[in-house]
C-alpha atoms as a PDB file:
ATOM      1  CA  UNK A   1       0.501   1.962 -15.564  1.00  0.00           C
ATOM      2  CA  UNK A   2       1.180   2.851 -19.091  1.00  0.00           C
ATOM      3  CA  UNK A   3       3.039   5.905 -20.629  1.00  0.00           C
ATOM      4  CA  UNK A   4      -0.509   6.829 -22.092  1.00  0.00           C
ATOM      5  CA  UNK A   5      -1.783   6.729 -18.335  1.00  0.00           C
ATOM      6  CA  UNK A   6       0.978   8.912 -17.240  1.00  0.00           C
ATOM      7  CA  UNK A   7       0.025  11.371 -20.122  1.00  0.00           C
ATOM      8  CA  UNK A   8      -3.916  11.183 -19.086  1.00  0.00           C
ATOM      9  CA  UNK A   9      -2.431  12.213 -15.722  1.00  0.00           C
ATOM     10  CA  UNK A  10      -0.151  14.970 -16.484  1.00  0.00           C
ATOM     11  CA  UNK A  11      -2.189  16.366 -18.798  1.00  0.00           C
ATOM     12  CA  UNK A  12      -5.373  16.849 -16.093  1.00  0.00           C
ATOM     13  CA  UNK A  13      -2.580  18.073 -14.058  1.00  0.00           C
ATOM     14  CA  UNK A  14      -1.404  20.732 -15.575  1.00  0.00           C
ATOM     15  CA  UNK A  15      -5.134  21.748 -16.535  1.00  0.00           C
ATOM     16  CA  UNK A  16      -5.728  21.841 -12.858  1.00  0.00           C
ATOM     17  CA  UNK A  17      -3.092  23.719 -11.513  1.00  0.00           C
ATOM     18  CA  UNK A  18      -1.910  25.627 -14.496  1.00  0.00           C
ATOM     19  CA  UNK A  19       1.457  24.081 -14.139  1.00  0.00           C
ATOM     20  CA  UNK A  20       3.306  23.167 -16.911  1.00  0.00           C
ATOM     21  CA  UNK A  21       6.357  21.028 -15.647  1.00  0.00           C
ATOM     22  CA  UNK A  22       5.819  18.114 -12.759  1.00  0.00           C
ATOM     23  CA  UNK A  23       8.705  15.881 -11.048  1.00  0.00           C
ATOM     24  CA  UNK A  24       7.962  12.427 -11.029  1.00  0.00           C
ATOM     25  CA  UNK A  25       9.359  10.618  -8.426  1.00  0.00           C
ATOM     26  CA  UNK A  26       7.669   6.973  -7.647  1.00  0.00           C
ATOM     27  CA  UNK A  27       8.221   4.020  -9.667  1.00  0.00           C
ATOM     28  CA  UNK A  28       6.709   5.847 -12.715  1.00  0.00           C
ATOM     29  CA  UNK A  29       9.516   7.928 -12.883  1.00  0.00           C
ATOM     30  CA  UNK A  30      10.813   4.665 -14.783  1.00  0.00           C
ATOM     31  CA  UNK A  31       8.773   5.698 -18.051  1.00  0.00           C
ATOM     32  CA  UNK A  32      11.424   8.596 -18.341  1.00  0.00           C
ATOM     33  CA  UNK A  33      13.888   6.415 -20.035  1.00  0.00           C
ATOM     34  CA  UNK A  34      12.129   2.882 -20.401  1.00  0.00           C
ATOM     35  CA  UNK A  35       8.830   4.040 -21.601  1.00  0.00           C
ATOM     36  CA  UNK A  36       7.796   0.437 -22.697  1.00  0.00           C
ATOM     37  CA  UNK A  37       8.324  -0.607 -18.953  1.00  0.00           C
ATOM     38  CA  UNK A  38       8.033  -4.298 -18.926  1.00  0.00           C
ATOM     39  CA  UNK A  39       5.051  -5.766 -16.912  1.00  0.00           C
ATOM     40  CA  UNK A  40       6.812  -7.767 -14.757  1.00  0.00           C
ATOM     41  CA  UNK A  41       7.666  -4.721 -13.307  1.00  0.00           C
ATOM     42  CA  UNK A  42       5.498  -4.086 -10.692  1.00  0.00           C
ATOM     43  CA  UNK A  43       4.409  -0.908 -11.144  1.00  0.00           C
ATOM     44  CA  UNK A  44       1.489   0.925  -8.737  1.00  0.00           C
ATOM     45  CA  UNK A  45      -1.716   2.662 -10.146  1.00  0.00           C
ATOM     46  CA  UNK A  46      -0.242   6.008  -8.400  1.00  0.00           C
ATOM     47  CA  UNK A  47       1.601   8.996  -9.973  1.00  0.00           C
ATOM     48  CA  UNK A  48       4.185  10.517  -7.751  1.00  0.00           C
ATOM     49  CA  UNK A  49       4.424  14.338  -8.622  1.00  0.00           C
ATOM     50  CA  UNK A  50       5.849  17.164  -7.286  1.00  0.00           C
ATOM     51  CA  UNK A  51       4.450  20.426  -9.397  1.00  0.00           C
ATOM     52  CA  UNK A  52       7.890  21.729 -10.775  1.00  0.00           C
ATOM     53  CA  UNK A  53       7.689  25.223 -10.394  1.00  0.00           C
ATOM     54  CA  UNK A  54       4.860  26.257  -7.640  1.00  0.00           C
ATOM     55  CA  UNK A  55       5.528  23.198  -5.787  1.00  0.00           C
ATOM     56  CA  UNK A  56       2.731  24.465  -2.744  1.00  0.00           C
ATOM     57  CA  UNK A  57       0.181  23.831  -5.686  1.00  0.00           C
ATOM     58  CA  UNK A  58       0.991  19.874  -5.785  1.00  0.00           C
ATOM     59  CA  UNK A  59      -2.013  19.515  -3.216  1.00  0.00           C
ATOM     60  CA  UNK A  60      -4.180  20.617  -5.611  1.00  0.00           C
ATOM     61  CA  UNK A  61      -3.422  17.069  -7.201  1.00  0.00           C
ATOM     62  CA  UNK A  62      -5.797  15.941  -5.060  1.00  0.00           C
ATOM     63  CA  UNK A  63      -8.999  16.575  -7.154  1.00  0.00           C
ATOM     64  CA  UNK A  64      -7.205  13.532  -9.521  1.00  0.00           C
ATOM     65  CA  UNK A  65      -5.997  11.735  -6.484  1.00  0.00           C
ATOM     66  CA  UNK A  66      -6.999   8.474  -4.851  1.00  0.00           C
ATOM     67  CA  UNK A  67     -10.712   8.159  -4.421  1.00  0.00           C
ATOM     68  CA  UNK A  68     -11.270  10.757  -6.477  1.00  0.00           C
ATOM     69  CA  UNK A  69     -13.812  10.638  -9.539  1.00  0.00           C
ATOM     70  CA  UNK A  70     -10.958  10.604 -12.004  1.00  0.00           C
ATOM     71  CA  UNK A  71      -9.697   7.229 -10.002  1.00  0.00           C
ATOM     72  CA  UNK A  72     -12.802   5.766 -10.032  1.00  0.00           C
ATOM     73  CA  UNK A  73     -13.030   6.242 -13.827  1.00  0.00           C
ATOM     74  CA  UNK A  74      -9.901   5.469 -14.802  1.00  0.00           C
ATOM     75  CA  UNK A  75      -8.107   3.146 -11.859  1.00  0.00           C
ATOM     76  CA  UNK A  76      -4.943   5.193 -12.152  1.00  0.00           C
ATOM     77  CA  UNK A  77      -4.484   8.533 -10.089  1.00  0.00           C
ATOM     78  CA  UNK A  78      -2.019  11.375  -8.722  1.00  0.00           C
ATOM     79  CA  UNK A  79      -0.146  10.931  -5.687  1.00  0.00           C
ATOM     80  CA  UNK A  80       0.983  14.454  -4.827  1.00  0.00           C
ATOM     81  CA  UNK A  81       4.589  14.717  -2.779  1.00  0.00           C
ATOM     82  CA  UNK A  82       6.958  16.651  -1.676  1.00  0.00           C
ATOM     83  CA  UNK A  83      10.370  16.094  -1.960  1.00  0.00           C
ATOM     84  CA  UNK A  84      10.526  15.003   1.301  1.00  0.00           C
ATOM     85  CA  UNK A  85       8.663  11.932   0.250  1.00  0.00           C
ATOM     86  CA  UNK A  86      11.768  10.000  -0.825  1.00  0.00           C
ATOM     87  CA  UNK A  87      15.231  10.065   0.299  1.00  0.00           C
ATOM     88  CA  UNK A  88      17.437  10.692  -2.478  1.00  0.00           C
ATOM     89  CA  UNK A  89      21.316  11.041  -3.443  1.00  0.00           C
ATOM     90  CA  UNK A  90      22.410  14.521  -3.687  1.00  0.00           C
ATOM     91  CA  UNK A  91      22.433  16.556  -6.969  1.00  0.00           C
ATOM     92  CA  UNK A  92      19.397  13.670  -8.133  1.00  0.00           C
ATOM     93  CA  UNK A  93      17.775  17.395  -9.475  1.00  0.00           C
ATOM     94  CA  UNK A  94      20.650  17.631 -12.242  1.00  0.00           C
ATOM     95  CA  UNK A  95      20.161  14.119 -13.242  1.00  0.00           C
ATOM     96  CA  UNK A  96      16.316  14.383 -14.354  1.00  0.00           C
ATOM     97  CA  UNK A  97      15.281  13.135 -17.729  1.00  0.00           C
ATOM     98  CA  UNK A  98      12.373  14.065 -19.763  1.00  0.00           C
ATOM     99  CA  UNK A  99       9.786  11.841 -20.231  1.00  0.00           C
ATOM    100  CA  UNK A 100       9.681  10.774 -23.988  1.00  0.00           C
ATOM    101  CA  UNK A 101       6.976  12.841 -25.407  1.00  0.00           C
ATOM    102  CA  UNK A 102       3.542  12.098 -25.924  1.00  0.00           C
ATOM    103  CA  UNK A 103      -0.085  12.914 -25.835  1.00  0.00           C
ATOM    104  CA  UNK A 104       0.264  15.590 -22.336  1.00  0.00           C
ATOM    105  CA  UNK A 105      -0.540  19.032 -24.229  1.00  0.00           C
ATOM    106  CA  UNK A 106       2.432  20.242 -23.359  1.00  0.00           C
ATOM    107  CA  UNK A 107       3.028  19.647 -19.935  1.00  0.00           C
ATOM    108  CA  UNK A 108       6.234  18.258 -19.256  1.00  0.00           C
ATOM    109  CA  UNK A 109       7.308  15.091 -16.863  1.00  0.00           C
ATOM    110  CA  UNK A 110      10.753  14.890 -15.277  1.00  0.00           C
ATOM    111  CA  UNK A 111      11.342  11.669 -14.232  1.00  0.00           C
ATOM    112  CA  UNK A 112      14.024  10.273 -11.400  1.00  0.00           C
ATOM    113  CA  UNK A 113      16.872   8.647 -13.459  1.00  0.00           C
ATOM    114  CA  UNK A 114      17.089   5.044 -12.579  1.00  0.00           C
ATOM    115  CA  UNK A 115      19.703   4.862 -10.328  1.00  0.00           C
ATOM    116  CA  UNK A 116      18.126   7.816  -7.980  1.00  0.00           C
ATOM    117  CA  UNK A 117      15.039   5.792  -8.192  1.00  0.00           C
ATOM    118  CA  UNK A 118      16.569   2.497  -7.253  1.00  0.00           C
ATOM    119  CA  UNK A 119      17.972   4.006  -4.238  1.00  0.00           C
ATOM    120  CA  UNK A 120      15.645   5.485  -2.941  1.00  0.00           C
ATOM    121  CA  UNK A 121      13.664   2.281  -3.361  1.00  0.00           C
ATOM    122  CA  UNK A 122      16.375   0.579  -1.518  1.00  0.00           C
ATOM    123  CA  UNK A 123      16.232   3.352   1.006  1.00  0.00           C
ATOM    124  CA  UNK A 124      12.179   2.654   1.878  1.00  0.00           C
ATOM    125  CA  UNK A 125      12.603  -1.168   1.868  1.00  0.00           C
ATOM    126  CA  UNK A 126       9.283  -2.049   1.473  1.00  0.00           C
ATOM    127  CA  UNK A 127       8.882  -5.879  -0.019  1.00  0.00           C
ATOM    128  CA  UNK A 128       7.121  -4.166  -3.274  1.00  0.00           C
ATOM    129  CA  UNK A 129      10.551  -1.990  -3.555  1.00  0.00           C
ATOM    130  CA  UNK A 130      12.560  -5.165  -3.303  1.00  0.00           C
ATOM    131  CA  UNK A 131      10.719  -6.647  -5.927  1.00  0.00           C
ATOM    132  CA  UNK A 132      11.149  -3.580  -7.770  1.00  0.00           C
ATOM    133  CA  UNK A 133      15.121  -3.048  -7.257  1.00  0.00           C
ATOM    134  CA  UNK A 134      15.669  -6.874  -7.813  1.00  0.00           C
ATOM    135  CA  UNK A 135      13.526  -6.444 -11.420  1.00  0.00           C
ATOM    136  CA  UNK A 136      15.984  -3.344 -12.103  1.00  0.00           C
ATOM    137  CA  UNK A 137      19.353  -5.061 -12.111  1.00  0.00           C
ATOM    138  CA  UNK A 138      17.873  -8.173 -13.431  1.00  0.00           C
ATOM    139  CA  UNK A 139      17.169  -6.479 -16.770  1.00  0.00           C
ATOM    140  CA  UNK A 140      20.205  -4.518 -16.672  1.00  0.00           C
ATOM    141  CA  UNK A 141      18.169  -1.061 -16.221  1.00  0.00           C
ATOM    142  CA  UNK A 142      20.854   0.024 -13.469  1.00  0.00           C
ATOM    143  CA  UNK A 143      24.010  -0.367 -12.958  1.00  0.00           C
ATOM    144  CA  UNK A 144      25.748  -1.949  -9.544  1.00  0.00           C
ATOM    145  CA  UNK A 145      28.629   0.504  -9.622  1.00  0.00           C
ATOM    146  CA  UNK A 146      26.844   3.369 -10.033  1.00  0.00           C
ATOM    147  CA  UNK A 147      24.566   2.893  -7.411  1.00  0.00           C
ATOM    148  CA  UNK A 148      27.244   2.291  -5.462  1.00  0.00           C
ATOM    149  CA  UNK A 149      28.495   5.841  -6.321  1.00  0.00           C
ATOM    150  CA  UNK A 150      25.423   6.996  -5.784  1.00  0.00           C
ATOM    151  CA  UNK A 151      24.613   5.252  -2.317  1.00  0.00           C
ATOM    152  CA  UNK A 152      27.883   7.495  -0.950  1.00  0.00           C
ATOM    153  CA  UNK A 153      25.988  10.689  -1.593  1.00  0.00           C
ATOM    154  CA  UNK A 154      22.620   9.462  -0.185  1.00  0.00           C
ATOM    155  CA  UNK A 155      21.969  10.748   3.349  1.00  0.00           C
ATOM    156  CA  UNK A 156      21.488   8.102   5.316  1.00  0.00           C
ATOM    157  CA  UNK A 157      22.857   6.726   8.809  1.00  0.00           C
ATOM    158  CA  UNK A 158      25.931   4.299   8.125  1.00  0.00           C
ATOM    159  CA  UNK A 159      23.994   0.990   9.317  1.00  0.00           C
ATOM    160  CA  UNK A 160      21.359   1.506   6.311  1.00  0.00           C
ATOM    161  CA  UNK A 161      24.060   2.308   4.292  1.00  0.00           C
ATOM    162  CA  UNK A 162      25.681  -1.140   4.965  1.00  0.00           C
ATOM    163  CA  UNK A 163      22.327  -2.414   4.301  1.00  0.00           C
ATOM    164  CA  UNK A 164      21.411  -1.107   2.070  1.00  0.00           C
ATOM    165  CA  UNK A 165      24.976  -1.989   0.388  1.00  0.00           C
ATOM    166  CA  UNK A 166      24.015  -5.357   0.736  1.00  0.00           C
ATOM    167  CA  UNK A 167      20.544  -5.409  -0.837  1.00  0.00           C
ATOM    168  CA  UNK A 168      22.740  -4.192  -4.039  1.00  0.00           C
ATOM    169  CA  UNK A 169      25.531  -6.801  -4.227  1.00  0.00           C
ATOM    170  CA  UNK A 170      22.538  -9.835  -3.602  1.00  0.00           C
ATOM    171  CA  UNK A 171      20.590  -8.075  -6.387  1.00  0.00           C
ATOM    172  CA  UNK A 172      23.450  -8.214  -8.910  1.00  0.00           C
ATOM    173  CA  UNK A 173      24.400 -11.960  -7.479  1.00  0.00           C
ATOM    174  CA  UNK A 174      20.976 -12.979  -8.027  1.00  0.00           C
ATOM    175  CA  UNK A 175      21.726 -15.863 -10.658  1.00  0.00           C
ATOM    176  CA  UNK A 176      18.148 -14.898 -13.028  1.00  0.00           C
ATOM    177  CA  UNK A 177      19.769 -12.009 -14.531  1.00  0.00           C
ATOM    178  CA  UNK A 178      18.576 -11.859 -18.405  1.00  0.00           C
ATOM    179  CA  UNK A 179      20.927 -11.881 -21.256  1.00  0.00           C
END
């Protein structure tokens, strides 16, 4: 998905539930500070949003959502969450960052930073969020020691944190790593 998809998105959004401020949290969330995301990264059709200030109108989201006419015309859709749908390091809130602007009529996108993204991509461990994690350190998007940091204030049992520990280090021994 493009930034001009995520645009198209929010601004049927915030038409449709008068909102004027949506979380992003899924892998689009990346557009908030790489909005050129490479295409390598694999990146799904979906937009993960939470409606930022009425969040019991995020099911509304549905009327743009998979299935719906607007998928079927444009191949890209809402995914409405909670934010219950991803497990997160504490205090990710504070770290949010605008989405660059654009072409949304004034609704505003506040996207995961990186780092809260990559965990809780490493937290889900699907093989599409390895990809995705691996593709993150590889072009130096995220930083091992502050996930690190970050992992500590992620709530999660102490076995997935090992693991999860893990998953890091081999991404940032992986030898591919781009200048």
């Amino acid at each position: 998905m493009k930034k001009r998809h995520v645009d198209h998105i929010l601004r049927a959004a915030g038409r449709i539930t008068g909102e004027r401020e949506f979380i992003i949290i899924g892998s689009q969330s990346l557009h908030g500070t790489c909005p050129d995301v490479p295409d390598e990264i694999d990146l799904s059709a979906e937009l993960d949003l939470i409606a930022g200030r009425h969040p019991a109108r995020t099911e509304w989201l549905n009327a743009i959502g998979v299935a719906s006419q607007f998928h079927e015309t444009f191949g890209y859709y809402a995914d409405p969450v909670d934010e219950g749908s991803a497990i997160l390091p504490r205090n990710w809130r504070l770290r949010l960052v605008p989405l660059p602007p654009g072409d949304t009529d004034g609704v505003l996108g506040l996207c995961l930073d990186p780092h809260d993204l990559a965990i809780a991509k490493y937290v889900a461990r699907r093989e599409k969020d390895l990809r995705f994690t691996r593709e993150l350190a590889r072009r130096h998007i995220v930083e091992e020691s502050r996930l690190l940091a970050l992992l500590d204030q992620t709530p999660v049992p102490k076995p997935v944190r090992e693991r999860i520990r893990t998953d890091i280090r081999r991404d940032f021994a992986a030898p591919s790593r781009l200048p």
